[in-house]
Protein backbone atom coordinates (compact mmCIF):
# COMPACT_ATOMS: atom_id res chain seq x y z
CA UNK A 1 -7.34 4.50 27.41
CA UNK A 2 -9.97 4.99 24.97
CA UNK A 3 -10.23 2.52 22.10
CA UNK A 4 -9.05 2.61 18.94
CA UNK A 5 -11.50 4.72 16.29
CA UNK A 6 -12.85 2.48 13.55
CA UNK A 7 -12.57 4.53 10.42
CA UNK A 8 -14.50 3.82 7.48
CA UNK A 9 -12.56 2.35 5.01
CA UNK A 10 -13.80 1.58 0.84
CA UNK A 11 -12.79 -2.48 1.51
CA UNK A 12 -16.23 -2.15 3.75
CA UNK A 13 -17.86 -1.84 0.28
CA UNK A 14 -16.00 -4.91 -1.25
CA UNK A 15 -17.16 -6.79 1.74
CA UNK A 16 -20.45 -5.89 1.04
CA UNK A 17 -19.95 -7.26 -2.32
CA UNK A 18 -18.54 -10.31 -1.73
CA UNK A 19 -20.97 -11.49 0.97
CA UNK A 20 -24.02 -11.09 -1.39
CA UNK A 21 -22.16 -12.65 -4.40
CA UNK A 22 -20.43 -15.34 -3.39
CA UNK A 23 -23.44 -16.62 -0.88
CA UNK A 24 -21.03 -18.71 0.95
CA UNK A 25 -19.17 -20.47 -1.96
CA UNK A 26 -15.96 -18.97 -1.79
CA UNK A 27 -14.04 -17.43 1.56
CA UNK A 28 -12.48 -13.85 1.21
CA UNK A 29 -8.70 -13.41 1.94
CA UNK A 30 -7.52 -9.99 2.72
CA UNK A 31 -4.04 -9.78 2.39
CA UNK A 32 -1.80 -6.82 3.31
CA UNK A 33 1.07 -5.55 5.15
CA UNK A 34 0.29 -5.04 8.98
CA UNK A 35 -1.13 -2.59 10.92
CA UNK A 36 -3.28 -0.88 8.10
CA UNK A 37 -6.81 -2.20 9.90
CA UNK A 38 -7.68 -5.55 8.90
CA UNK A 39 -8.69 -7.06 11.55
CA UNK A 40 -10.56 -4.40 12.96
CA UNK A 41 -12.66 -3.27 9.72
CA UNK A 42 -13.50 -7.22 9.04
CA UNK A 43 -14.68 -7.17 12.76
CA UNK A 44 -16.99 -4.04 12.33
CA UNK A 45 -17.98 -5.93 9.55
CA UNK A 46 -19.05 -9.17 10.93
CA UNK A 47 -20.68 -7.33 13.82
CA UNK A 48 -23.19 -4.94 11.57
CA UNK A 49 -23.56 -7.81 8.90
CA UNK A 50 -24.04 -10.55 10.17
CA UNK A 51 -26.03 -12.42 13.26
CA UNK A 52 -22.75 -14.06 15.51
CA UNK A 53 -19.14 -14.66 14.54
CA UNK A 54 -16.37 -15.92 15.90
CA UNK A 55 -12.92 -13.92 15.68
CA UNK A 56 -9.99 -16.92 16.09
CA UNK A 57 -6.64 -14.47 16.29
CA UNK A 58 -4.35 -17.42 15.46
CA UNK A 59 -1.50 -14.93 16.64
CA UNK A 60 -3.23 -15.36 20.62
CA UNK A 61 -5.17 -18.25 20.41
CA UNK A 62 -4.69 -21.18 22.61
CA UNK A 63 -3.46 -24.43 21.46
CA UNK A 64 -6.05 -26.46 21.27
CA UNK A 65 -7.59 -23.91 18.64
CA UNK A 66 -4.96 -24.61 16.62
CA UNK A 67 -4.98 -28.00 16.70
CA UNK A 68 -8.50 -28.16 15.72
CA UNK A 69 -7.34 -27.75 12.15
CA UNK A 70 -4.95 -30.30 12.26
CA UNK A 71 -7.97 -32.94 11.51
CA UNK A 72 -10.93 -31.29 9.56
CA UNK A 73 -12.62 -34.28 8.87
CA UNK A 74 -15.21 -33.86 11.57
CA UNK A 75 -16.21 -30.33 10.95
CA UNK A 76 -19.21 -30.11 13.21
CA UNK A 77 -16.69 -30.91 16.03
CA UNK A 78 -14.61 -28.57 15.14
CA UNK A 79 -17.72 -25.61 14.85
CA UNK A 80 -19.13 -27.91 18.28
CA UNK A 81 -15.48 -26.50 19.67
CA UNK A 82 -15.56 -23.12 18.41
CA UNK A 83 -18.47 -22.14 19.85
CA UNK A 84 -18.13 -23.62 23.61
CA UNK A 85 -14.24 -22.20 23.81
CA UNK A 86 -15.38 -18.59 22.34
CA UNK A 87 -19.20 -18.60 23.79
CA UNK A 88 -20.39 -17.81 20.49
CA UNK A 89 -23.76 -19.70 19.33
CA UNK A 90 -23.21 -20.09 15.03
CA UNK A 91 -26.23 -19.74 12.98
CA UNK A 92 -26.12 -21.70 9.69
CA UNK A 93 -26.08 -19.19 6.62
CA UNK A 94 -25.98 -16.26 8.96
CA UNK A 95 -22.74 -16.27 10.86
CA UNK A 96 -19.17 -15.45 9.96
CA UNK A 97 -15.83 -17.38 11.03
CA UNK A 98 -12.67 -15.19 10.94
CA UNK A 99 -9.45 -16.74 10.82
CA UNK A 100 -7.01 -13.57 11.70
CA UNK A 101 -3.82 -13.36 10.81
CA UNK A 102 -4.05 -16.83 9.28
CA UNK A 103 -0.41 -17.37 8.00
CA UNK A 104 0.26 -18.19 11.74
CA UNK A 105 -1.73 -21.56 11.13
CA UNK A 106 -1.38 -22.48 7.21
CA UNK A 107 -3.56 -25.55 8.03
CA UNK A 108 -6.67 -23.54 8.59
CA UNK A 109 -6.23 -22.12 5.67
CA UNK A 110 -5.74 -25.26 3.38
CA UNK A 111 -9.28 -26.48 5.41
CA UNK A 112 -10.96 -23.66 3.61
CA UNK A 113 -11.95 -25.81 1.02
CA UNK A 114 -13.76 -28.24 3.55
CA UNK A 115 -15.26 -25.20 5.32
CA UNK A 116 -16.51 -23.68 2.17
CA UNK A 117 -17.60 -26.60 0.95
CA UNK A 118 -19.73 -27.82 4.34
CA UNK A 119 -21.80 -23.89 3.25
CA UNK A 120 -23.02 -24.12 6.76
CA UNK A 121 -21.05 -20.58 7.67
CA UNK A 122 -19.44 -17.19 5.68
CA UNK A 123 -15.19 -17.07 6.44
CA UNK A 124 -12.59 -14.50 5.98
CA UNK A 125 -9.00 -14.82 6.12
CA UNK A 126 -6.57 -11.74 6.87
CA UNK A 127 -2.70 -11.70 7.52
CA UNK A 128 0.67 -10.04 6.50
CA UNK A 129 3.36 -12.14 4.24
CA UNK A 130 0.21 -14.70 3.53
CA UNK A 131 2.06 -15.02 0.21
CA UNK A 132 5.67 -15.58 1.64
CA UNK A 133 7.14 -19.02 0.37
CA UNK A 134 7.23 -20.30 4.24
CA UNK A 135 3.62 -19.92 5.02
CA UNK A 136 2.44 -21.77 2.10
CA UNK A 137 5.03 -24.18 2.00
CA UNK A 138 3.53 -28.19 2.32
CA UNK A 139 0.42 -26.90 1.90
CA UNK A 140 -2.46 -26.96 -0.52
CA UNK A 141 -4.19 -23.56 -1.44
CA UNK A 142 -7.68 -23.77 -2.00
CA UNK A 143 -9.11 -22.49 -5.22
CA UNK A 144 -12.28 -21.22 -3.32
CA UNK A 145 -10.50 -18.94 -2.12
CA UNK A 146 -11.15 -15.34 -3.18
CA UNK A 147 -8.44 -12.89 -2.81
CA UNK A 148 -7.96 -9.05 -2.06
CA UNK A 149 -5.83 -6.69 -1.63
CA UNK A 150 -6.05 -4.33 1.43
CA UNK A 151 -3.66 -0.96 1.46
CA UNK A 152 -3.16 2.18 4.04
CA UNK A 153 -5.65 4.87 4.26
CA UNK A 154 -5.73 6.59 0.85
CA UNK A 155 -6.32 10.55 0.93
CA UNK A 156 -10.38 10.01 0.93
CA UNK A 157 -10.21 8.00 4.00
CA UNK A 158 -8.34 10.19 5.10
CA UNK A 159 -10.30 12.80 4.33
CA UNK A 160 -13.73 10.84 6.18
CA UNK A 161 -11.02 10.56 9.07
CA UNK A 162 -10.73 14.10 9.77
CA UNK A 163 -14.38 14.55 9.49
CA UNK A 164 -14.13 15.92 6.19
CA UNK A 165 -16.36 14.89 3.22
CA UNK A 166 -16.14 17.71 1.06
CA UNK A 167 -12.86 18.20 0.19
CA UNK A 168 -12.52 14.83 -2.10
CA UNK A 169 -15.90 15.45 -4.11
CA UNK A 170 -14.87 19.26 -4.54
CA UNK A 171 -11.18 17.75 -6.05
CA UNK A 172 -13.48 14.73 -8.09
CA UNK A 173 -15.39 18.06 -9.93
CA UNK A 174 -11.83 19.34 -10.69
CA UNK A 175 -10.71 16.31 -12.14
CA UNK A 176 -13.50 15.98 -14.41
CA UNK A 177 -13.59 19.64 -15.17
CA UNK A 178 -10.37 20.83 -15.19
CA UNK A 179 -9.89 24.26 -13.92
CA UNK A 180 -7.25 26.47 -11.73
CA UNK A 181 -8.62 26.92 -7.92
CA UNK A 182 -6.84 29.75 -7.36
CA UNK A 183 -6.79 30.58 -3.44
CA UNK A 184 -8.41 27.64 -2.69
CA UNK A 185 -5.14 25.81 -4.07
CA UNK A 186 -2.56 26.60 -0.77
CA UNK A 187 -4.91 25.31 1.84
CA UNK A 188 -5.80 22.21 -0.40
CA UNK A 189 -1.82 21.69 -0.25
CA UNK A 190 -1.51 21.96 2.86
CA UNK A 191 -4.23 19.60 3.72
CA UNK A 192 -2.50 16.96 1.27
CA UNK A 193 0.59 17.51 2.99
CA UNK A 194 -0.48 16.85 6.12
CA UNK A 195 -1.34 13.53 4.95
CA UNK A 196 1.74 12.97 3.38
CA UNK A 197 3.29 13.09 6.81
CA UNK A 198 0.65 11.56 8.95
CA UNK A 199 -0.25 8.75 6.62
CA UNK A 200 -2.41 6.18 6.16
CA UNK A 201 -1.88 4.06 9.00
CA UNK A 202 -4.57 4.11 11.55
CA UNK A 203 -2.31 3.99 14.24
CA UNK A 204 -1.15 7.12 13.28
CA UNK A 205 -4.05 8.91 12.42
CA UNK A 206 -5.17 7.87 15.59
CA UNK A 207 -2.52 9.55 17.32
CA UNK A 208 -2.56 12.60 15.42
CA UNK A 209 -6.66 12.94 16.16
CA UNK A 210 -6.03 12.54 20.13
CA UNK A 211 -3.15 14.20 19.69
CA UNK A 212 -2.62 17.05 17.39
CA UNK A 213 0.95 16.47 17.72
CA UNK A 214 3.43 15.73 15.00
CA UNK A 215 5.86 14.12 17.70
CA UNK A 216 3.17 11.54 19.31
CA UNK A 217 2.35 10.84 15.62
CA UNK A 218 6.13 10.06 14.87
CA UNK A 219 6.37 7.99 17.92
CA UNK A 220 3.20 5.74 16.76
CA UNK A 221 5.09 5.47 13.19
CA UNK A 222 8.61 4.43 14.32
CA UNK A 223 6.29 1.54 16.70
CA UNK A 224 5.07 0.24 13.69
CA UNK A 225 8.51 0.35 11.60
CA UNK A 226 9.73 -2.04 14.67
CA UNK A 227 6.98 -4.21 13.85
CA UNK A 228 7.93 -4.21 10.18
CA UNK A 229 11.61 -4.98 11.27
CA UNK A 230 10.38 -8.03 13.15
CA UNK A 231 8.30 -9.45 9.42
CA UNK A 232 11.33 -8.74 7.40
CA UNK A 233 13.54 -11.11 10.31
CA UNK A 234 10.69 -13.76 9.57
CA UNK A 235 11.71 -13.17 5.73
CA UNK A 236 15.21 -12.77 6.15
CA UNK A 237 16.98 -13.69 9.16
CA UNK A 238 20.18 -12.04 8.08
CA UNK A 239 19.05 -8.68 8.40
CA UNK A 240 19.48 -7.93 4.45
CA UNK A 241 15.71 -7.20 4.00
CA UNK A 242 15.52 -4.89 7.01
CA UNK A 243 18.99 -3.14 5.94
CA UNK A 244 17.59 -2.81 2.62
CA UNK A 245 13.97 -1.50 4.02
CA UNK A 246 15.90 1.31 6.02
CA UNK A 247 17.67 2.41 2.82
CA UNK A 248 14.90 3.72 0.82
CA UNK A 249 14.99 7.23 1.33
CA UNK A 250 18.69 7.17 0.93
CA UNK A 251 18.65 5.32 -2.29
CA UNK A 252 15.43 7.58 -3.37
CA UNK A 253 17.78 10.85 -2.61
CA UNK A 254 20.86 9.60 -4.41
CA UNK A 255 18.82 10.40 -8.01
CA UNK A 256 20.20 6.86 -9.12
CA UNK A 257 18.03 5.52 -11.78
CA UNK A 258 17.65 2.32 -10.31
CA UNK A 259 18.35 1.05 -6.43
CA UNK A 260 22.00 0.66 -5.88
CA UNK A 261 21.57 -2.87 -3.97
CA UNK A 262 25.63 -2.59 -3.46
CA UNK A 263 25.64 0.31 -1.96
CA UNK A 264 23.47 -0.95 1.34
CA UNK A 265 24.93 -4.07 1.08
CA UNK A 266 28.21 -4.49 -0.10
CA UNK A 267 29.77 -6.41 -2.92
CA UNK A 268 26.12 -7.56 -3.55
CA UNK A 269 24.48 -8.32 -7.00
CA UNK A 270 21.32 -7.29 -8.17
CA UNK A 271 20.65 -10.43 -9.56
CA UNK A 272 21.30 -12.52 -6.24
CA UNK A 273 18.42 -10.42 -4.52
CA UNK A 274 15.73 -10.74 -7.54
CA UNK A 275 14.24 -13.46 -4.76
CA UNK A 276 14.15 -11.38 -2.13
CA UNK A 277 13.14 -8.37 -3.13
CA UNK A 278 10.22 -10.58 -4.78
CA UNK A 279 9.44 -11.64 -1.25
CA UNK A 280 9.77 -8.09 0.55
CA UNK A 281 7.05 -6.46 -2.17
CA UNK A 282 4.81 -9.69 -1.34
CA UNK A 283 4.80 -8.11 1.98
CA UNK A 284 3.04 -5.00 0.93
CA UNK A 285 5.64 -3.19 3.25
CA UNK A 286 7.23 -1.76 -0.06
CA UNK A 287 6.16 -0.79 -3.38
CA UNK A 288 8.57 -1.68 -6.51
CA UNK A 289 8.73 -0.02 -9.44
CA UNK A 290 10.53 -2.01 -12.28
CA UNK A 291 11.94 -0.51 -15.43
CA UNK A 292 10.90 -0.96 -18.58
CA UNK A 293 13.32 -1.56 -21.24
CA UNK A 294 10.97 -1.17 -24.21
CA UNK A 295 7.80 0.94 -23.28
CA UNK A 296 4.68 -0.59 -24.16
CA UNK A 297 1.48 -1.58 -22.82
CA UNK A 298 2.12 -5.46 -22.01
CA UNK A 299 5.43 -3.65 -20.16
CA UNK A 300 5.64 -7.24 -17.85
CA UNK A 301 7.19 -8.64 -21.43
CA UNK A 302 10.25 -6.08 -21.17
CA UNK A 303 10.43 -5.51 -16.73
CA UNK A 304 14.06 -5.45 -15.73
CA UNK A 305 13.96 -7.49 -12.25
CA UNK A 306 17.13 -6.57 -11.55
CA UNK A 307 16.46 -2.50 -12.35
CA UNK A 308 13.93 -1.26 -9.76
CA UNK A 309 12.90 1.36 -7.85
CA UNK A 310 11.94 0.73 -4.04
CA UNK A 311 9.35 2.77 -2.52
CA UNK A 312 7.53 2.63 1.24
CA UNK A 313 3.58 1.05 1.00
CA UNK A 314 2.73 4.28 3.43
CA UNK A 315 4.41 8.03 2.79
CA UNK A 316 4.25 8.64 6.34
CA UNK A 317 6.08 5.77 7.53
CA UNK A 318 8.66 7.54 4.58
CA UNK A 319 9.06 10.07 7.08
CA UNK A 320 9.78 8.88 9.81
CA UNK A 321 11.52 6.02 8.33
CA UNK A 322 13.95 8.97 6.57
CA UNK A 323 15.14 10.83 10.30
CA UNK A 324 14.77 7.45 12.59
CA UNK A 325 18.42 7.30 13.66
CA UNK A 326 17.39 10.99 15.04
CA UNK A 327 15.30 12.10 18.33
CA UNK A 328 12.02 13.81 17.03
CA UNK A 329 13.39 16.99 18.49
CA UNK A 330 16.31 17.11 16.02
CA UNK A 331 13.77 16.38 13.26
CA UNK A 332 12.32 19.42 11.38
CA UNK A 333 10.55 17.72 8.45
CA UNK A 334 7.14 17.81 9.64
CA UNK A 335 6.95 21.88 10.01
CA UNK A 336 9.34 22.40 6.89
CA UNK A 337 6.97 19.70 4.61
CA UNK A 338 3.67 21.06 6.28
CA UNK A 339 4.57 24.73 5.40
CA UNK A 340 6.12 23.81 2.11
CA UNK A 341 9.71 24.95 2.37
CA UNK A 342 11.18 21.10 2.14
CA UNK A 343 14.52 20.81 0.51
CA UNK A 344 15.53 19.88 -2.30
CA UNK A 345 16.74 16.70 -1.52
CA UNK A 346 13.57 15.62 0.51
CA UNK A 347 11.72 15.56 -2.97
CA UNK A 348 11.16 12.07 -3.43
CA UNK A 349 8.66 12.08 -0.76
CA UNK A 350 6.32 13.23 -3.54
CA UNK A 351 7.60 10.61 -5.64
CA UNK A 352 6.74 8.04 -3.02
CA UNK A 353 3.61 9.32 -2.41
CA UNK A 354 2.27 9.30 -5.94
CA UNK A 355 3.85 5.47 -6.12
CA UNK A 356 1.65 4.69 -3.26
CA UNK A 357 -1.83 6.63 -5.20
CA UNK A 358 -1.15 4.65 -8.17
CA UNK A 359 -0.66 1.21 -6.25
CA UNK A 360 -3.58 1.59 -3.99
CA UNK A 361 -5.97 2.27 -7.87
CA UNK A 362 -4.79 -1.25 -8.91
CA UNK A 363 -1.75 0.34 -11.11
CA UNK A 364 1.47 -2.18 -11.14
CA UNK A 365 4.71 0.25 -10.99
CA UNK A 366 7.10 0.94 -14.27
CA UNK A 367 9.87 3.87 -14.83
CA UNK A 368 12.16 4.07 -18.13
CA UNK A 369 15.53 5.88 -18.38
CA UNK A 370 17.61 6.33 -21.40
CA UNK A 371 21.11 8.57 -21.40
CA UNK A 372 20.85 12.56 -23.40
CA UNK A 373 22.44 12.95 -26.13
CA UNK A 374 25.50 13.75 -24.50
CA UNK A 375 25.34 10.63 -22.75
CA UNK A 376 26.20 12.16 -19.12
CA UNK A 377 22.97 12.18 -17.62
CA UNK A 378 19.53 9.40 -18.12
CA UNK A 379 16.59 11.33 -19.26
CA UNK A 380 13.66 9.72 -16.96
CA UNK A 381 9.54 9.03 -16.85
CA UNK A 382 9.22 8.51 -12.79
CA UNK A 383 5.57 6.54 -14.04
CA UNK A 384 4.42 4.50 -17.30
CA UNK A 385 0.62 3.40 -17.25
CA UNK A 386 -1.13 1.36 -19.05
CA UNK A 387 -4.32 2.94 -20.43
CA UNK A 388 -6.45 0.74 -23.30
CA UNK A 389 -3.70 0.26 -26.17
CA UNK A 390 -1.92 3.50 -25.18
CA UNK A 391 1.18 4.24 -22.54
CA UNK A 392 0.57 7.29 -19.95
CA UNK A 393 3.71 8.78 -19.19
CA UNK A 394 3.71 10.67 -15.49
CA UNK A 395 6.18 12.72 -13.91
CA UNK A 396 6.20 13.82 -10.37
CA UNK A 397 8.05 17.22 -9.45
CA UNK A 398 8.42 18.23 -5.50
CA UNK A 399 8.68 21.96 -6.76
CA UNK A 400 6.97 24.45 -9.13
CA UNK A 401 8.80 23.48 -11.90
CA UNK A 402 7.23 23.44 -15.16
CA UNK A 403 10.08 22.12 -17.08
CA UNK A 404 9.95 18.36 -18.63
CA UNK A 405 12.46 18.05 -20.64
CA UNK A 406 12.13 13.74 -20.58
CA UNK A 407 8.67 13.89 -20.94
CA UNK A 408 9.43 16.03 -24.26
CA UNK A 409 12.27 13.32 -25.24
CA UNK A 410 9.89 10.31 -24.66
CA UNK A 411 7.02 11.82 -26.38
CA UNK A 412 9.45 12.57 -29.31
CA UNK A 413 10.66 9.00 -29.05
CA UNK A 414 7.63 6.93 -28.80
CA UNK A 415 4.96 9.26 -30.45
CA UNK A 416 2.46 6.24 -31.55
CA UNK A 417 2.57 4.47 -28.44
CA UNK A 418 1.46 7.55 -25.95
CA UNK A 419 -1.94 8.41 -24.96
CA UNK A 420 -2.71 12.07 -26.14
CA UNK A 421 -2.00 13.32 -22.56
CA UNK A 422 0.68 13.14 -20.12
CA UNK A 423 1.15 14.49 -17.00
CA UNK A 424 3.49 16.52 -14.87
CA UNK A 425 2.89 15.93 -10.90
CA UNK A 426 4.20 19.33 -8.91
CA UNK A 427 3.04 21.54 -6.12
CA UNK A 428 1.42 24.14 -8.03
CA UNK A 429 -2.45 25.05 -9.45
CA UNK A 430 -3.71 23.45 -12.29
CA UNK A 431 -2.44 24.35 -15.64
CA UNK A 432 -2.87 23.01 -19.01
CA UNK A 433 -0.39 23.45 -22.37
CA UNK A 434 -0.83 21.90 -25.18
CA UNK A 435 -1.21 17.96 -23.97
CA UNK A 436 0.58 18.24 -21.16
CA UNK A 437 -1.23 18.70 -17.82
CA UNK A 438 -0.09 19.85 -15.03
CA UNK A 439 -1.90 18.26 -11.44
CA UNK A 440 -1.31 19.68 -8.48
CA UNK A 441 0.07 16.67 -5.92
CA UNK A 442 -3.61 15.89 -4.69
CA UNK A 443 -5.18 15.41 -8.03
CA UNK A 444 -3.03 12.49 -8.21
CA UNK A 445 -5.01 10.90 -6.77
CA UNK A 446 -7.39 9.96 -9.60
CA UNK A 447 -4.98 8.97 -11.68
């Protein structure tokens, strides 16, 4: 079996940054949900950047590795140790310790200060649910510790995957010079929808590069939703996080304006789950956006915690994670999405794309509802975003449809607090009225 592909990824350049800056007086933590290539683009790294390193995978290593940290006050033991068990020889200033997947030994982590400190050697830190209560409990985390978030492939990495670095420079032009593309439009669709169902985890864009096959694809998706099954046991043993995982696309297509918690599990309140739900979107498995109950830009003053919206960190793991109780044979999403005649009620795929664009740009998630008139139905802004002093309302559309009747009712509403455009997500060309813009899904992505 050939090895795994090591993609470029934009963390490479942060990385870059961080080693120059810092000059060994903090260590990096990268912190995100697993599978989406940690450990392998920190080990390209340390390979092209620096002279040795040592990789200590605290989910594999021995023992006795682990023990080492239990007792930090000798540290040239401890580097005397390292390098005779991994036959590595550590130069001072120019070599790089890795502590991988790091919430399986907390200790380590609280030695960072000592490490850092002793300035004898660079160290990064990765892992999945670093930030759940468990792995940090009883233990001190160091201040010299810088921290960073790491996501799935966005659509440019993407892009660089397929070998194509032309398409997101072409789309960057667009952006900044807004203008209808006409025929080139479909196949730019087509191309964004085929991300939508591959994704951004490399696993899968892997398997879709050796395999150019939607089912081998699905099968290296549904792999890594078993994995994700296993973290949310180690957050929840009852099963409540997983059962409420598995329920996204089902809450997502019941056009409720918030997640019905009671509905997955029952008789349950949405207050009794504010914890949990805290500690599932520290796993960067899910995105949550909370509503705001008076729009404005410091919107963590009015967040609902118990009002949210749940979303999955990777579109294509919304896929699969929509048909898994079905064989891939009985599952015709992937032709229907990647020749654009989805139904209706597969919409919020879009949606949960565009929440995982705005995440991966640094954007923390808000919605707002308010009932019509008539009080039947909630008018609703899918996306609020802060923007200097100014609220950018977004709405996200899986059709052609122009209309916008909430956007109209929230711009009518809050008039002074609204930036002087807003912005309709759908699956047509460019178009522009008045203030409102219309962005065809992939120019999302520079929102």
């Amino acid at each position: 079996m050939e090895p795994e592909r090591v993609f470029k990824r934009k963390i490479y350049d942060r990385l870059l940054k961080w080693k120059q800056e810092s000059d060994g007086k903090t260590a990096l933590l990268i912190e995100g949900a697993r599978r989406i290539g940690k450990s392998t683009i920190v080990e390209e790294f340390a390979r092209k950047e620096y002279e040795s390193y040592i990789l200590i995978d605290f989910t594999k290593c021995s023992q006795e590795v682990k023990d080492l940290f239990n007792d930090v006050s000798d540290l040239n033991y401890i580097f005397l140790r390292l390098q005779l068990i991994y036959g590595v020889r550590l130069v001072e200033r120019k070599s790089l310790i890795i502590f991988d997947e790091v919430q399986f030994q907390p200790l380590a982590r609280q030695a960072i200060k000592s490490f850092v400190d002793n300035h004898k050697y660079d160290y990064i830190e990765t892992g999945s649910l670093i930030s759940i209560r468990k792995n940090t409990a009883g233990i001190l985390i160091p201040s010299e510790e810088k921290r960073i978030n790491m996501y799935p492939m966005d659509y440019e990495e993407f892009r660089w995957a397929l070998g194509d670095t032309a398409t997101i420079p072409l789309l960057r032009s667009v952006w900044e010079h807004p203008q209808p593309l006409g025929e080139a439009h479909r196949k730019l669709m087509r191309d964004f929808r085929l991300y939508m169902l591959v994704g951004g985890m490399p696993q899968a864009v892997n398997a879709y590069l050796d395999s150019n096959n939607f089912e081998v694809v699905d099968e290296a998706k549904r792999l890594i939703l078993d994995l994700y099954d296993e973290d949310f046991g180690k957050i929840d043993p009852t099963g409540k996080a997983a059962r409420i995982f598995a329920a996204i696309p089902a809450q997502l297509n019941n056009n409720a304006s918030r997640y019905q918690i009671s509905r997955v599990i029952p008789k349950a309140r949405a207050e009794d789950f504010i914890e949990l739900i805290s500690e599932m979107e520290k796993s960067k498995t899910v995105n949550i956006s909370h509503h705001c109950d008076d729009p404005n830009v410091g919107f963590g003053s009015t967040e609902d915690l118990t009002q949210y919206k749940m979303f999955t960190g990777d579109t294509g793991l919304f896929v699969t994670l929509a048909f898994r109780d079905k064989a891939f044979t009985e599952n015709t999403i992937y032709q229907h999405l990647l020749n654009d005649k989805l139904a209706t009620n597969l919409g919020y795929i879009y949606e949960n794309v565009v929440s995982q664009m705005l995440t991966a740009s640094g954007n923390k998630l808000f919605y707002n509802t308010w009932p019509t008139e008539s009080e039947k139905h909630n008018y609703e802004i899918d996306f609020l975003l802060s923007r200097g002093t100014k609220i950018m309302p977004v709405e996200v559309k899986s059709s052609s449809y122009k209309t916008h009747a909430s956007m109209d009712a929230f711009c009518v509403k809050y008039p002074s607090r609204i930036t002087n455009e807003r912005y309709l997500i759908y699956t047509k060309d460019y178009a522009k009225e008045g203030a409102m813009r219309y962005l065809p899904a992939y120019l999302a992505f520079f929102l």
